[in-house]
C-alpha atoms as a PDB file:
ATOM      1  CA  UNK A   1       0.000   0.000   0.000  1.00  0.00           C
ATOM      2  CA  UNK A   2       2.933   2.488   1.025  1.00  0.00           C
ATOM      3  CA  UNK A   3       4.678   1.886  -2.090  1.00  0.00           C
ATOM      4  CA  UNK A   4       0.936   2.039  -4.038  1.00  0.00           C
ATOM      5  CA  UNK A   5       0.952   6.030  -2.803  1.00  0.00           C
ATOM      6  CA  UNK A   6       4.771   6.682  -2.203  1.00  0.00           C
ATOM      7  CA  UNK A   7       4.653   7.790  -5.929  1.00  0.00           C
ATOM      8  CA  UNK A   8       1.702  10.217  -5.969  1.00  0.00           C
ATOM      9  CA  UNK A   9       4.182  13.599  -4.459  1.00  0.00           C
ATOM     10  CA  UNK A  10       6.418  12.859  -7.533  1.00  0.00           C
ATOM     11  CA  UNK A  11       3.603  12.914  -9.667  1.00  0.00           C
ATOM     12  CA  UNK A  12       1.869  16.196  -8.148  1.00  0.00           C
ATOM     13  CA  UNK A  13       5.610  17.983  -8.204  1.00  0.00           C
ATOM     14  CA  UNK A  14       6.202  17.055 -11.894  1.00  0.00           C
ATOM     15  CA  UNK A  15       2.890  18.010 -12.881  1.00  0.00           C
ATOM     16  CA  UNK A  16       2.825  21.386 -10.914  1.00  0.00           C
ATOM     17  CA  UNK A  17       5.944  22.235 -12.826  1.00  0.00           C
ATOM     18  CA  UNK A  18       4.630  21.098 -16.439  1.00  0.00           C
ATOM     19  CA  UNK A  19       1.133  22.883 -16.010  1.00  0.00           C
ATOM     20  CA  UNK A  20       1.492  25.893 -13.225  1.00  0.00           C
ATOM     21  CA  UNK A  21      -1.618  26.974 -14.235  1.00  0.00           C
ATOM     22  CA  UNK A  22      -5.364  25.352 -13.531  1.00  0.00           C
ATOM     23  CA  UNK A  23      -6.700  24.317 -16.845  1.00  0.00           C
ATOM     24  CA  UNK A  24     -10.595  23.596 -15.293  1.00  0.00           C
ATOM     25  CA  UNK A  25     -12.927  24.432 -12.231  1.00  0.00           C
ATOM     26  CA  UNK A  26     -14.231  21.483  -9.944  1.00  0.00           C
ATOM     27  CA  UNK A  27     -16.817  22.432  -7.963  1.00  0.00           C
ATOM     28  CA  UNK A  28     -18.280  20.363  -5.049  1.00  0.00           C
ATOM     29  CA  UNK A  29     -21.641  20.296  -4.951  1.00  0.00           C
ATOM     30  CA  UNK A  30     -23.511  20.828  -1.793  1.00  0.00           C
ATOM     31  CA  UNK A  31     -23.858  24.347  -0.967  1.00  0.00           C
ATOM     32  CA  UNK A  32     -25.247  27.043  -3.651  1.00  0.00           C
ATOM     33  CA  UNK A  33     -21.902  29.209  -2.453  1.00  0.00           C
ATOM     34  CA  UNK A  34     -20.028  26.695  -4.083  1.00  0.00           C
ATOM     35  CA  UNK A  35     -21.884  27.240  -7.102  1.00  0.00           C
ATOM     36  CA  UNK A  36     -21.799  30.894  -7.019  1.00  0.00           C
ATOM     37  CA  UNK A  37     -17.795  30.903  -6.493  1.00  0.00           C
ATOM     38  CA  UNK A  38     -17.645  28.836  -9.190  1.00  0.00           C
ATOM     39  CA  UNK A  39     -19.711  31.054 -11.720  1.00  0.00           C
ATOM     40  CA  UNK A  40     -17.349  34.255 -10.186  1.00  0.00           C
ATOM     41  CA  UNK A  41     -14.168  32.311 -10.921  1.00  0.00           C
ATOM     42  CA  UNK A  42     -15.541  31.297 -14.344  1.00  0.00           C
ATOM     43  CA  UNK A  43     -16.359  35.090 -15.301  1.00  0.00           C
ATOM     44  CA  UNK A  44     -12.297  35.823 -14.653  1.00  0.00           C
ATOM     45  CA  UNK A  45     -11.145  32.983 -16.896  1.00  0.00           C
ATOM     46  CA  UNK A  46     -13.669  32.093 -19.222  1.00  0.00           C
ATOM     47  CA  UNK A  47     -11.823  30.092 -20.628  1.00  0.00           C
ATOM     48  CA  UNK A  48     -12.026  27.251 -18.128  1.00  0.00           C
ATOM     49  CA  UNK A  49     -14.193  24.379 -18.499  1.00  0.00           C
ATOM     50  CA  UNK A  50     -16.584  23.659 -15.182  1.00  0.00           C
ATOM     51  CA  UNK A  51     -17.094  20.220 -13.707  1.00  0.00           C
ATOM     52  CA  UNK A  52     -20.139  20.191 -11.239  1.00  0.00           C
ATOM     53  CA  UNK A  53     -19.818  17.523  -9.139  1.00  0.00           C
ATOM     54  CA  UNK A  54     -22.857  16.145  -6.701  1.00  0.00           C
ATOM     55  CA  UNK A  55     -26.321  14.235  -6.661  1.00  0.00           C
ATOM     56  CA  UNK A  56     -28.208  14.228  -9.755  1.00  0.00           C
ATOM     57  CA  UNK A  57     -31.237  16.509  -8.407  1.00  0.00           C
ATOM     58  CA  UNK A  58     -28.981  19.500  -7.874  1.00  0.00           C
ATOM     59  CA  UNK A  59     -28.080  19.949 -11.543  1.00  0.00           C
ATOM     60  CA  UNK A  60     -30.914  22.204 -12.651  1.00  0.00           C
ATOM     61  CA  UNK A  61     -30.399  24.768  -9.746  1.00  0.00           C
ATOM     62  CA  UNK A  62     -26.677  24.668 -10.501  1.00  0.00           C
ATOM     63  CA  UNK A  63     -27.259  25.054 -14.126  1.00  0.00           C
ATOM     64  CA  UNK A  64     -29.268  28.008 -14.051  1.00  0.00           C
ATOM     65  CA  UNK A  65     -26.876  29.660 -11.900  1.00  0.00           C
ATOM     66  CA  UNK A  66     -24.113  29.088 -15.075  1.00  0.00           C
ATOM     67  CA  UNK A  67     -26.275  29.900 -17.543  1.00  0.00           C
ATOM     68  CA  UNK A  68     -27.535  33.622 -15.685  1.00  0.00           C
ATOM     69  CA  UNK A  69     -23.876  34.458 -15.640  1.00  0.00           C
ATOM     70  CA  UNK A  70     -23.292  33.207 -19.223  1.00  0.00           C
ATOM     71  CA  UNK A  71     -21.243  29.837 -19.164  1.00  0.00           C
ATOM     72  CA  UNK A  72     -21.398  28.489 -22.535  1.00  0.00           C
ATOM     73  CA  UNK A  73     -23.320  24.789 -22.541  1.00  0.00           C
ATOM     74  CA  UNK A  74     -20.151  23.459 -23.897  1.00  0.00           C
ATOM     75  CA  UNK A  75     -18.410  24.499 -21.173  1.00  0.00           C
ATOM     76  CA  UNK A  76     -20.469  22.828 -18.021  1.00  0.00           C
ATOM     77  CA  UNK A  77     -20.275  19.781 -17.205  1.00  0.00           C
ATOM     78  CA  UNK A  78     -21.508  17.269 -14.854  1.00  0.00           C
ATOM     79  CA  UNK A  79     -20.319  14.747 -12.611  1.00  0.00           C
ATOM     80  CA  UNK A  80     -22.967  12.650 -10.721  1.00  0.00           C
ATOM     81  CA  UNK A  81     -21.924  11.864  -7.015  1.00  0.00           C
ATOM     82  CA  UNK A  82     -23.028  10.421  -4.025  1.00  0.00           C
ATOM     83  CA  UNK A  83     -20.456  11.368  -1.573  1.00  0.00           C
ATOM     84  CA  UNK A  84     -17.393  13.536  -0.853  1.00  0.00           C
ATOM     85  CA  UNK A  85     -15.473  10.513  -2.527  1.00  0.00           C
ATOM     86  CA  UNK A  86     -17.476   9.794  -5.511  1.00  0.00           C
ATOM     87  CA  UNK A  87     -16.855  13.453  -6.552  1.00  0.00           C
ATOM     88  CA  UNK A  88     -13.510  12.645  -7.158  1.00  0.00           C
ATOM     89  CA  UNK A  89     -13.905   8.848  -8.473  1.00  0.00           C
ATOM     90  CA  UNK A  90     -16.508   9.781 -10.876  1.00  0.00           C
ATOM     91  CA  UNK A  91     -14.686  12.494 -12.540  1.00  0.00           C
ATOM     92  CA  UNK A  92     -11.390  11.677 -12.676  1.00  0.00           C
ATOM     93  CA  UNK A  93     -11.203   9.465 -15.562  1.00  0.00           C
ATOM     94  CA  UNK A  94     -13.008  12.859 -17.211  1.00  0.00           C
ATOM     95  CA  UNK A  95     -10.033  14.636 -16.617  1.00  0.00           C
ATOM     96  CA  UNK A  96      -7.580  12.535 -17.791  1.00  0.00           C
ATOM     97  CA  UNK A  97      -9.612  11.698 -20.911  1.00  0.00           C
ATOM     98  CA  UNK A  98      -9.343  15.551 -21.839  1.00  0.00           C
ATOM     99  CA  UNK A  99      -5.947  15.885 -20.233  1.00  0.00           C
ATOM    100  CA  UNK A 100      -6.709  18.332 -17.589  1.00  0.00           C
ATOM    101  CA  UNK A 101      -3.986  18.019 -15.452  1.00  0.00           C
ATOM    102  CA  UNK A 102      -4.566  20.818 -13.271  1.00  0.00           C
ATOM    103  CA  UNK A 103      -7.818  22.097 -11.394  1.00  0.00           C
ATOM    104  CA  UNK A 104      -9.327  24.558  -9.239  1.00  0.00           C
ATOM    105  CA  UNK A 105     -11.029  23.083  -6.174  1.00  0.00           C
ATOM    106  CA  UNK A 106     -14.105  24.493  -5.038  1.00  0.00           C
ATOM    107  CA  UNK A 107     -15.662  23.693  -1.610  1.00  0.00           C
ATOM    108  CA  UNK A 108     -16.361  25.486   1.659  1.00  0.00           C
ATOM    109  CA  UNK A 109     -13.891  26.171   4.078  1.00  0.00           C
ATOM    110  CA  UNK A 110     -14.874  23.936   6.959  1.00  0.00           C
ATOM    111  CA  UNK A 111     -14.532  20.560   4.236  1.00  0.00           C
ATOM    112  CA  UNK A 112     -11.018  22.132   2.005  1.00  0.00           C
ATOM    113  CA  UNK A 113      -8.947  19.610   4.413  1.00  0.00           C
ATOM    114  CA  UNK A 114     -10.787  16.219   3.694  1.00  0.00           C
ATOM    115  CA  UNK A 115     -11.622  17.591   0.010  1.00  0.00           C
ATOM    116  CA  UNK A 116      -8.057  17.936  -0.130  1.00  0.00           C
ATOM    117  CA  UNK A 117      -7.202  14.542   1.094  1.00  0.00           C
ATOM    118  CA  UNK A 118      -9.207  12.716  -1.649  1.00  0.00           C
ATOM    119  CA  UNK A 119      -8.317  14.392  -4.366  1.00  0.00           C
ATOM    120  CA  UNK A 120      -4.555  13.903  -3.389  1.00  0.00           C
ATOM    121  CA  UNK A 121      -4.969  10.263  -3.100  1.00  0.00           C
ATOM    122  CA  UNK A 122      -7.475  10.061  -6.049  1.00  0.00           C
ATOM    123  CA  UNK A 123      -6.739  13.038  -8.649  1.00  0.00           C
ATOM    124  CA  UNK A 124      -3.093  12.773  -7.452  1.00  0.00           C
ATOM    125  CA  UNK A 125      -2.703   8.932  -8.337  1.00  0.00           C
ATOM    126  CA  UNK A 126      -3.234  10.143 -11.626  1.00  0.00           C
ATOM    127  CA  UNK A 127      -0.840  13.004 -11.795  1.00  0.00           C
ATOM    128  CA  UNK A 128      -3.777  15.215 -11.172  1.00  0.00           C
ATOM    129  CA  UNK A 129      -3.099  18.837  -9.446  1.00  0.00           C
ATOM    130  CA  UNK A 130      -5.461  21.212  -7.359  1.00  0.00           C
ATOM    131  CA  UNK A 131      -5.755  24.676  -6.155  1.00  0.00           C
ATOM    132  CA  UNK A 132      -7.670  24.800  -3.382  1.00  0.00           C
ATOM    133  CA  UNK A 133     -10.649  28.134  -3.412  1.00  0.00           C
ATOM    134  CA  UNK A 134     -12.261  28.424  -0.021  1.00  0.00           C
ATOM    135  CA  UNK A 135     -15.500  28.854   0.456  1.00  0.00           C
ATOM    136  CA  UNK A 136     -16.196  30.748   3.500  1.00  0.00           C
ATOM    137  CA  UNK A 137     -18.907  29.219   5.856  1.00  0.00           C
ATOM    138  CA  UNK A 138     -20.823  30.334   9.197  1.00  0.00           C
ATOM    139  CA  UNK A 139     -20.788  28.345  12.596  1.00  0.00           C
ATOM    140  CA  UNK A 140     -19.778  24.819  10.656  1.00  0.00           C
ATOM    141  CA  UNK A 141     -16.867  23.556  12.441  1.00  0.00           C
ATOM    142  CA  UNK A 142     -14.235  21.622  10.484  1.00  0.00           C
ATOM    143  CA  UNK A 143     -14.690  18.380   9.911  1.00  0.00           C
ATOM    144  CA  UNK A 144     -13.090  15.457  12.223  1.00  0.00           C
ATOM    145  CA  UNK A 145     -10.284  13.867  11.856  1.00  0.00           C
ATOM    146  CA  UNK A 146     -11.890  10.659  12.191  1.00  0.00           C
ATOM    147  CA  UNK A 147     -13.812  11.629   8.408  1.00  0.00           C
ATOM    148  CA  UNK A 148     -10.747  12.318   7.005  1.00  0.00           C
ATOM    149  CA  UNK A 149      -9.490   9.153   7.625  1.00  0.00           C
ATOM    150  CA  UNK A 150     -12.710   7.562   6.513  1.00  0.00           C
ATOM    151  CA  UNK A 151     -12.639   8.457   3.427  1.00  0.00           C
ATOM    152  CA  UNK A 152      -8.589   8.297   2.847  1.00  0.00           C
ATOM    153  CA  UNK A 153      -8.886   4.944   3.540  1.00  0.00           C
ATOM    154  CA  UNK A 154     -12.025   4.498   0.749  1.00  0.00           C
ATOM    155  CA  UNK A 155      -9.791   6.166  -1.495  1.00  0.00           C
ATOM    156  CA  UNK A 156      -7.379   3.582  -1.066  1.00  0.00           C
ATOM    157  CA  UNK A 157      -9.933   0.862  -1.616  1.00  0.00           C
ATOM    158  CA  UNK A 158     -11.136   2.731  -4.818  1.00  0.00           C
ATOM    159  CA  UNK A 159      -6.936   2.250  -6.190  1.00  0.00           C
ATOM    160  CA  UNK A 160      -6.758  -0.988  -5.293  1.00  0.00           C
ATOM    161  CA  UNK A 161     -10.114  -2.203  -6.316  1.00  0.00           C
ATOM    162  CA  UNK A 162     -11.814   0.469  -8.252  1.00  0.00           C
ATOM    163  CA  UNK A 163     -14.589   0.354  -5.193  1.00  0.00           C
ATOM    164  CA  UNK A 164     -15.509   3.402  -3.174  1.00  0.00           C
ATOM    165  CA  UNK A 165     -17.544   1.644  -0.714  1.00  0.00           C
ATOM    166  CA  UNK A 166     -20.208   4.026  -1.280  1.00  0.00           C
ATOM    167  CA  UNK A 167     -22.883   1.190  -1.695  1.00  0.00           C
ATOM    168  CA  UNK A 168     -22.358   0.222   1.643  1.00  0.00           C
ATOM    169  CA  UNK A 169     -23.921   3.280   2.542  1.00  0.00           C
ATOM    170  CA  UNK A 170     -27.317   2.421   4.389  1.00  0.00           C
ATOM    171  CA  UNK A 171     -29.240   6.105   3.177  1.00  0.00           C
ATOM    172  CA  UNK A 172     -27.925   5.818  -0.260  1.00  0.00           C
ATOM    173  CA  UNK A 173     -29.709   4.373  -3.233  1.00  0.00           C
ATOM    174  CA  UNK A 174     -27.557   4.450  -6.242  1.00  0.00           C
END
Protein backbone atom coordinates (compact mmCIF):
# COMPACT_ATOMS: atom_id res chain seq x y z
CA UNK A 1 0.00 0.00 0.00
CA UNK A 2 2.93 2.49 1.02
CA UNK A 3 4.68 1.89 -2.09
CA UNK A 4 0.94 2.04 -4.04
CA UNK A 5 0.95 6.03 -2.80
CA UNK A 6 4.77 6.68 -2.20
CA UNK A 7 4.65 7.79 -5.93
CA UNK A 8 1.70 10.22 -5.97
CA UNK A 9 4.18 13.60 -4.46
CA UNK A 10 6.42 12.86 -7.53
CA UNK A 11 3.60 12.91 -9.67
CA UNK A 12 1.87 16.20 -8.15
CA UNK A 13 5.61 17.98 -8.20
CA UNK A 14 6.20 17.05 -11.89
CA UNK A 15 2.89 18.01 -12.88
CA UNK A 16 2.83 21.39 -10.91
CA UNK A 17 5.94 22.24 -12.83
CA UNK A 18 4.63 21.10 -16.44
CA UNK A 19 1.13 22.88 -16.01
CA UNK A 20 1.49 25.89 -13.23
CA UNK A 21 -1.62 26.97 -14.23
CA UNK A 22 -5.36 25.35 -13.53
CA UNK A 23 -6.70 24.32 -16.84
CA UNK A 24 -10.60 23.60 -15.29
CA UNK A 25 -12.93 24.43 -12.23
CA UNK A 26 -14.23 21.48 -9.94
CA UNK A 27 -16.82 22.43 -7.96
CA UNK A 28 -18.28 20.36 -5.05
CA UNK A 29 -21.64 20.30 -4.95
CA UNK A 30 -23.51 20.83 -1.79
CA UNK A 31 -23.86 24.35 -0.97
CA UNK A 32 -25.25 27.04 -3.65
CA UNK A 33 -21.90 29.21 -2.45
CA UNK A 34 -20.03 26.70 -4.08
CA UNK A 35 -21.88 27.24 -7.10
CA UNK A 36 -21.80 30.89 -7.02
CA UNK A 37 -17.79 30.90 -6.49
CA UNK A 38 -17.64 28.84 -9.19
CA UNK A 39 -19.71 31.05 -11.72
CA UNK A 40 -17.35 34.26 -10.19
CA UNK A 41 -14.17 32.31 -10.92
CA UNK A 42 -15.54 31.30 -14.34
CA UNK A 43 -16.36 35.09 -15.30
CA UNK A 44 -12.30 35.82 -14.65
CA UNK A 45 -11.15 32.98 -16.90
CA UNK A 46 -13.67 32.09 -19.22
CA UNK A 47 -11.82 30.09 -20.63
CA UNK A 48 -12.03 27.25 -18.13
CA UNK A 49 -14.19 24.38 -18.50
CA UNK A 50 -16.58 23.66 -15.18
CA UNK A 51 -17.09 20.22 -13.71
CA UNK A 52 -20.14 20.19 -11.24
CA UNK A 53 -19.82 17.52 -9.14
CA UNK A 54 -22.86 16.15 -6.70
CA UNK A 55 -26.32 14.23 -6.66
CA UNK A 56 -28.21 14.23 -9.76
CA UNK A 57 -31.24 16.51 -8.41
CA UNK A 58 -28.98 19.50 -7.87
CA UNK A 59 -28.08 19.95 -11.54
CA UNK A 60 -30.91 22.20 -12.65
CA UNK A 61 -30.40 24.77 -9.75
CA UNK A 62 -26.68 24.67 -10.50
CA UNK A 63 -27.26 25.05 -14.13
CA UNK A 64 -29.27 28.01 -14.05
CA UNK A 65 -26.88 29.66 -11.90
CA UNK A 66 -24.11 29.09 -15.07
CA UNK A 67 -26.28 29.90 -17.54
CA UNK A 68 -27.54 33.62 -15.68
CA UNK A 69 -23.88 34.46 -15.64
CA UNK A 70 -23.29 33.21 -19.22
CA UNK A 71 -21.24 29.84 -19.16
CA UNK A 72 -21.40 28.49 -22.54
CA UNK A 73 -23.32 24.79 -22.54
CA UNK A 74 -20.15 23.46 -23.90
CA UNK A 75 -18.41 24.50 -21.17
CA UNK A 76 -20.47 22.83 -18.02
CA UNK A 77 -20.28 19.78 -17.20
CA UNK A 78 -21.51 17.27 -14.85
CA UNK A 79 -20.32 14.75 -12.61
CA UNK A 80 -22.97 12.65 -10.72
CA UNK A 81 -21.92 11.86 -7.01
CA UNK A 82 -23.03 10.42 -4.02
CA UNK A 83 -20.46 11.37 -1.57
CA UNK A 84 -17.39 13.54 -0.85
CA UNK A 85 -15.47 10.51 -2.53
CA UNK A 86 -17.48 9.79 -5.51
CA UNK A 87 -16.85 13.45 -6.55
CA UNK A 88 -13.51 12.65 -7.16
CA UNK A 89 -13.90 8.85 -8.47
CA UNK A 90 -16.51 9.78 -10.88
CA UNK A 91 -14.69 12.49 -12.54
CA UNK A 92 -11.39 11.68 -12.68
CA UNK A 93 -11.20 9.46 -15.56
CA UNK A 94 -13.01 12.86 -17.21
CA UNK A 95 -10.03 14.64 -16.62
CA UNK A 96 -7.58 12.54 -17.79
CA UNK A 97 -9.61 11.70 -20.91
CA UNK A 98 -9.34 15.55 -21.84
CA UNK A 99 -5.95 15.88 -20.23
CA UNK A 100 -6.71 18.33 -17.59
CA UNK A 101 -3.99 18.02 -15.45
CA UNK A 102 -4.57 20.82 -13.27
CA UNK A 103 -7.82 22.10 -11.39
CA UNK A 104 -9.33 24.56 -9.24
CA UNK A 105 -11.03 23.08 -6.17
CA UNK A 106 -14.11 24.49 -5.04
CA UNK A 107 -15.66 23.69 -1.61
CA UNK A 108 -16.36 25.49 1.66
CA UNK A 109 -13.89 26.17 4.08
CA UNK A 110 -14.87 23.94 6.96
CA UNK A 111 -14.53 20.56 4.24
CA UNK A 112 -11.02 22.13 2.01
CA UNK A 113 -8.95 19.61 4.41
CA UNK A 114 -10.79 16.22 3.69
CA UNK A 115 -11.62 17.59 0.01
CA UNK A 116 -8.06 17.94 -0.13
CA UNK A 117 -7.20 14.54 1.09
CA UNK A 118 -9.21 12.72 -1.65
CA UNK A 119 -8.32 14.39 -4.37
CA UNK A 120 -4.56 13.90 -3.39
CA UNK A 121 -4.97 10.26 -3.10
CA UNK A 122 -7.47 10.06 -6.05
CA UNK A 123 -6.74 13.04 -8.65
CA UNK A 124 -3.09 12.77 -7.45
CA UNK A 125 -2.70 8.93 -8.34
CA UNK A 126 -3.23 10.14 -11.63
CA UNK A 127 -0.84 13.00 -11.79
CA UNK A 128 -3.78 15.22 -11.17
CA UNK A 129 -3.10 18.84 -9.45
CA UNK A 130 -5.46 21.21 -7.36
CA UNK A 131 -5.76 24.68 -6.16
CA UNK A 132 -7.67 24.80 -3.38
CA UNK A 133 -10.65 28.13 -3.41
CA UNK A 134 -12.26 28.42 -0.02
CA UNK A 135 -15.50 28.85 0.46
CA UNK A 136 -16.20 30.75 3.50
CA UNK A 137 -18.91 29.22 5.86
CA UNK A 138 -20.82 30.33 9.20
CA UNK A 139 -20.79 28.34 12.60
CA UNK A 140 -19.78 24.82 10.66
CA UNK A 141 -16.87 23.56 12.44
CA UNK A 142 -14.23 21.62 10.48
CA UNK A 143 -14.69 18.38 9.91
CA UNK A 144 -13.09 15.46 12.22
CA UNK A 145 -10.28 13.87 11.86
CA UNK A 146 -11.89 10.66 12.19
CA UNK A 147 -13.81 11.63 8.41
CA UNK A 148 -10.75 12.32 7.01
CA UNK A 149 -9.49 9.15 7.62
CA UNK A 150 -12.71 7.56 6.51
CA UNK A 151 -12.64 8.46 3.43
CA UNK A 152 -8.59 8.30 2.85
CA UNK A 153 -8.89 4.94 3.54
CA UNK A 154 -12.03 4.50 0.75
CA UNK A 155 -9.79 6.17 -1.50
CA UNK A 156 -7.38 3.58 -1.07
CA UNK A 157 -9.93 0.86 -1.62
CA UNK A 158 -11.14 2.73 -4.82
CA UNK A 159 -6.94 2.25 -6.19
CA UNK A 160 -6.76 -0.99 -5.29
CA UNK A 161 -10.11 -2.20 -6.32
CA UNK A 162 -11.81 0.47 -8.25
CA UNK A 163 -14.59 0.35 -5.19
CA UNK A 164 -15.51 3.40 -3.17
CA UNK A 165 -17.54 1.64 -0.71
CA UNK A 166 -20.21 4.03 -1.28
CA UNK A 167 -22.88 1.19 -1.70
CA UNK A 168 -22.36 0.22 1.64
CA UNK A 169 -23.92 3.28 2.54
CA UNK A 170 -27.32 2.42 4.39
CA UNK A 171 -29.24 6.11 3.18
CA UNK A 172 -27.92 5.82 -0.26
CA UNK A 173 -29.71 4.37 -3.23
CA UNK A 174 -27.56 4.45 -6.24
Amino acid sequence: MIALISFIPVRLAITLNQVPEPQAILALGGAFERIQVSARLWKSQPNLDIWISDVRPNYEPFKKIFQKVGVPENQFHYASATDTVTNFTGSVQDFVDRKIWHLYLVTSDYHMTRSRAIATLVLGSRGIVVTPISVPSTDIHPESIWRILRDCFRCLLWLVTGRTGASLHPNLHS
